[in-house]
C-alpha atoms as a PDB file:
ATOM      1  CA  UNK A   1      -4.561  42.873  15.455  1.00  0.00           C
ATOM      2  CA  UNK A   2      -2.159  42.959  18.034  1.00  0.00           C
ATOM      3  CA  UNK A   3       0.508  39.835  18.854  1.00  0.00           C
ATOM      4  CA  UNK A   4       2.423  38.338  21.663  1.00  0.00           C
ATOM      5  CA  UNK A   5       5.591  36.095  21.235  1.00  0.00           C
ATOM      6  CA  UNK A   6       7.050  33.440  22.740  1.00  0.00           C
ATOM      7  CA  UNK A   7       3.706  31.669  24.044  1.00  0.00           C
ATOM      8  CA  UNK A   8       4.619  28.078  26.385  1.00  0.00           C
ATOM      9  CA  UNK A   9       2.099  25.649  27.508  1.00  0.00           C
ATOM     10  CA  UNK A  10       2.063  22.070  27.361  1.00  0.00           C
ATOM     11  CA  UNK A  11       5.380  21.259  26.332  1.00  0.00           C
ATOM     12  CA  UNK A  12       4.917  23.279  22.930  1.00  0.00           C
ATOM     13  CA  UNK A  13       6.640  26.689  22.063  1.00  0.00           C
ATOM     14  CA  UNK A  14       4.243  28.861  19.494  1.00  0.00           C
ATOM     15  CA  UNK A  15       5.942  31.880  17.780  1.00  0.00           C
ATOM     16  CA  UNK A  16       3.125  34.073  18.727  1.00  0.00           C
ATOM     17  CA  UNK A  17      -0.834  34.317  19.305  1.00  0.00           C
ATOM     18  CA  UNK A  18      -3.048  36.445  16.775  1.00  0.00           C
ATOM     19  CA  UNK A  19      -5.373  38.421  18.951  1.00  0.00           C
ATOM     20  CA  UNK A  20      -8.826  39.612  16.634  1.00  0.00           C
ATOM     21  CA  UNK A  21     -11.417  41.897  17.988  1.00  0.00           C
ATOM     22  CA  UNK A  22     -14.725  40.829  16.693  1.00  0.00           C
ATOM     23  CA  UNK A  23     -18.651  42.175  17.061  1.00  0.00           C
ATOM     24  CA  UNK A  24     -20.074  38.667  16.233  1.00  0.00           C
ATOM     25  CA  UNK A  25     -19.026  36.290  19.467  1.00  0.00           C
ATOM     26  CA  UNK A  26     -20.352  38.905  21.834  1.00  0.00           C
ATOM     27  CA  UNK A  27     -19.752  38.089  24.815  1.00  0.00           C
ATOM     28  CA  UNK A  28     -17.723  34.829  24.449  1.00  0.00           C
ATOM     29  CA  UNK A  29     -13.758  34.610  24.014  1.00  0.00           C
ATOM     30  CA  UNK A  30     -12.950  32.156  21.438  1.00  0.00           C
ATOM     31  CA  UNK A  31      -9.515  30.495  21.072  1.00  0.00           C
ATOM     32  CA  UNK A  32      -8.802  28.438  18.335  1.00  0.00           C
ATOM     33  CA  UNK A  33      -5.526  25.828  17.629  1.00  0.00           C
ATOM     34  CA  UNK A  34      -4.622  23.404  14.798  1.00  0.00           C
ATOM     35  CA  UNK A  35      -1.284  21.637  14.177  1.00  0.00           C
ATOM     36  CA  UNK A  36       0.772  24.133  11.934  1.00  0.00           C
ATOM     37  CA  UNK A  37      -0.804  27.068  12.525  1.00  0.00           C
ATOM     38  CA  UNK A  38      -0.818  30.003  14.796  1.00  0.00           C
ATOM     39  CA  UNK A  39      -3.113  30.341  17.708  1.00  0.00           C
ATOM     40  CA  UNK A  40      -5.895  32.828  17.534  1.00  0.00           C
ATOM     41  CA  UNK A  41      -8.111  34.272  20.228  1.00  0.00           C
ATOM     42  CA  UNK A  42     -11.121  35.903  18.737  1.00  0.00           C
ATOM     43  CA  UNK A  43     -12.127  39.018  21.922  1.00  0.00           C
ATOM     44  CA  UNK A  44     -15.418  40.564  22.035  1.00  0.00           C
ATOM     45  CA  UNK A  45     -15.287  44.327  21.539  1.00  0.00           C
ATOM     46  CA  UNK A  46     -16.943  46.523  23.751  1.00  0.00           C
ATOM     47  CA  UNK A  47     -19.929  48.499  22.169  1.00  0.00           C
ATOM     48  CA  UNK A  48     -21.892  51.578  23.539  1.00  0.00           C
ATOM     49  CA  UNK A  49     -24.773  50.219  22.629  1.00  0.00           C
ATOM     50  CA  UNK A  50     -26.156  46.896  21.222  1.00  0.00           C
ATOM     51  CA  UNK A  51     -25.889  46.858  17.570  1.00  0.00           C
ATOM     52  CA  UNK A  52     -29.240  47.442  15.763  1.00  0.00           C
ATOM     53  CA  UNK A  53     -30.931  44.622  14.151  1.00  0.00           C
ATOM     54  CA  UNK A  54     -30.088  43.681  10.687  1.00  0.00           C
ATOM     55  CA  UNK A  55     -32.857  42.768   8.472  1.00  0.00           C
ATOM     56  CA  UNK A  56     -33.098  39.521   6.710  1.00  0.00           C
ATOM     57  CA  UNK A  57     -32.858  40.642   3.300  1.00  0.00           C
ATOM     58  CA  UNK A  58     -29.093  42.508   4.181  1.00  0.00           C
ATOM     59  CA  UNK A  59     -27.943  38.650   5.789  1.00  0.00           C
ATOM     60  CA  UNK A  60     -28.985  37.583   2.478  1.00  0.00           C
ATOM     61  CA  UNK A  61     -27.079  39.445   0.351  1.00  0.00           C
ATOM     62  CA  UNK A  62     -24.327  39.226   2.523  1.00  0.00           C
ATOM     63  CA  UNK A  63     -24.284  35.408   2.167  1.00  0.00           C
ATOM     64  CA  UNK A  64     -25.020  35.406  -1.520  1.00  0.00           C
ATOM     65  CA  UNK A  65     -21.912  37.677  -1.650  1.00  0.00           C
ATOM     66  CA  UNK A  66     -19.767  35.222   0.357  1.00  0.00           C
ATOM     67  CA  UNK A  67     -20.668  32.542  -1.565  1.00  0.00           C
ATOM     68  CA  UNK A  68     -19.902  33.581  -4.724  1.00  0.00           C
ATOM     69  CA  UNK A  69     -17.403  31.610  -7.171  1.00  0.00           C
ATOM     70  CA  UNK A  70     -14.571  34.213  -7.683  1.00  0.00           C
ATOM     71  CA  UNK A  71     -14.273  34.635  -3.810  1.00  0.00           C
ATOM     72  CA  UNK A  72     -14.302  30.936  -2.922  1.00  0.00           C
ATOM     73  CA  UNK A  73     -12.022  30.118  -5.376  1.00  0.00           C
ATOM     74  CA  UNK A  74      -9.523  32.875  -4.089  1.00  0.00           C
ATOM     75  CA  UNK A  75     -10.067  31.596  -0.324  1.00  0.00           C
ATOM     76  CA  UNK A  76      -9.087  28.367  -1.100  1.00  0.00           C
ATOM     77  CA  UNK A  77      -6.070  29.301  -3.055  1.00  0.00           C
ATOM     78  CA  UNK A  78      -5.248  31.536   0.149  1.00  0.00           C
ATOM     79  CA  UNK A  79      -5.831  28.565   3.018  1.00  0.00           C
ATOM     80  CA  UNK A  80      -3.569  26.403   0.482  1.00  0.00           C
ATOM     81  CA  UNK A  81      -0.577  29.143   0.904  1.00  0.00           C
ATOM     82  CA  UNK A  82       2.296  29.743  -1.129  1.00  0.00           C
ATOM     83  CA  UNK A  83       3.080  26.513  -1.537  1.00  0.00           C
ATOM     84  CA  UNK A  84       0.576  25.398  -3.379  1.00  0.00           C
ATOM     85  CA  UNK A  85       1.178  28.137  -6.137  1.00  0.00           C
ATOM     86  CA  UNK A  86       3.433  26.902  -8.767  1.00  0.00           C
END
C-alpha cells in the first residue's frame, strides 16, 4: 500500500490517502470517505490475463469462512480500535 500526505480539497486537510491495489473492482477506481477516518482509493491492478473462473463451491467456502464467529468477533473488536479495549 503506498501513501501520500498532506491531501487539500474542500476546505479539509487529511493526513494522508491509503492507496489499495485490488483484483475485485476491475476496471473501476473506488474512493471511499467517512468522518474520522482516512481516505482510501481502492485501484484496479493490471492482469495479463483475465482471471479464470472460480467455481461456486470455492465462493462458498470462502464465505462460510468469512462468516465464521471467531473472525467476526475479531473484526468488530478491530473497527472499534484501541479505544474500545479496556
Amino acid at each position: 500500500m503506498a501513501k501520500a500526505t498532506a491531501v487539500r480539497g474542500a476546505g479539509v486537510t487529511f493526513t494522508g490517502v491509503t492507496f489499495i491495489p485490488a483484483v475485485f473492482g476491475r476496471p473501476r477506481l473506488v474512493a471511499a470517505r467517512a468522518p474520522g477516518w482516512q481516505p482510501v482509493v481502492q485501484y484496479p491492478v493490471a492482469e495479463p490475463s483475465p482471471a479464470e473462473p472460480v467455481s461456486l463451491e470455492t465462493v462458498t467456502l470462502r464465505l462460510e469462512a468469512l462468516a465464521h464467529p471467531v473472525l467476526l468477533c475479531l473484526l468488530r473488536a478491530l473497527a472499534r480500535g484501541p479505544a474500545h479495549h479496556r
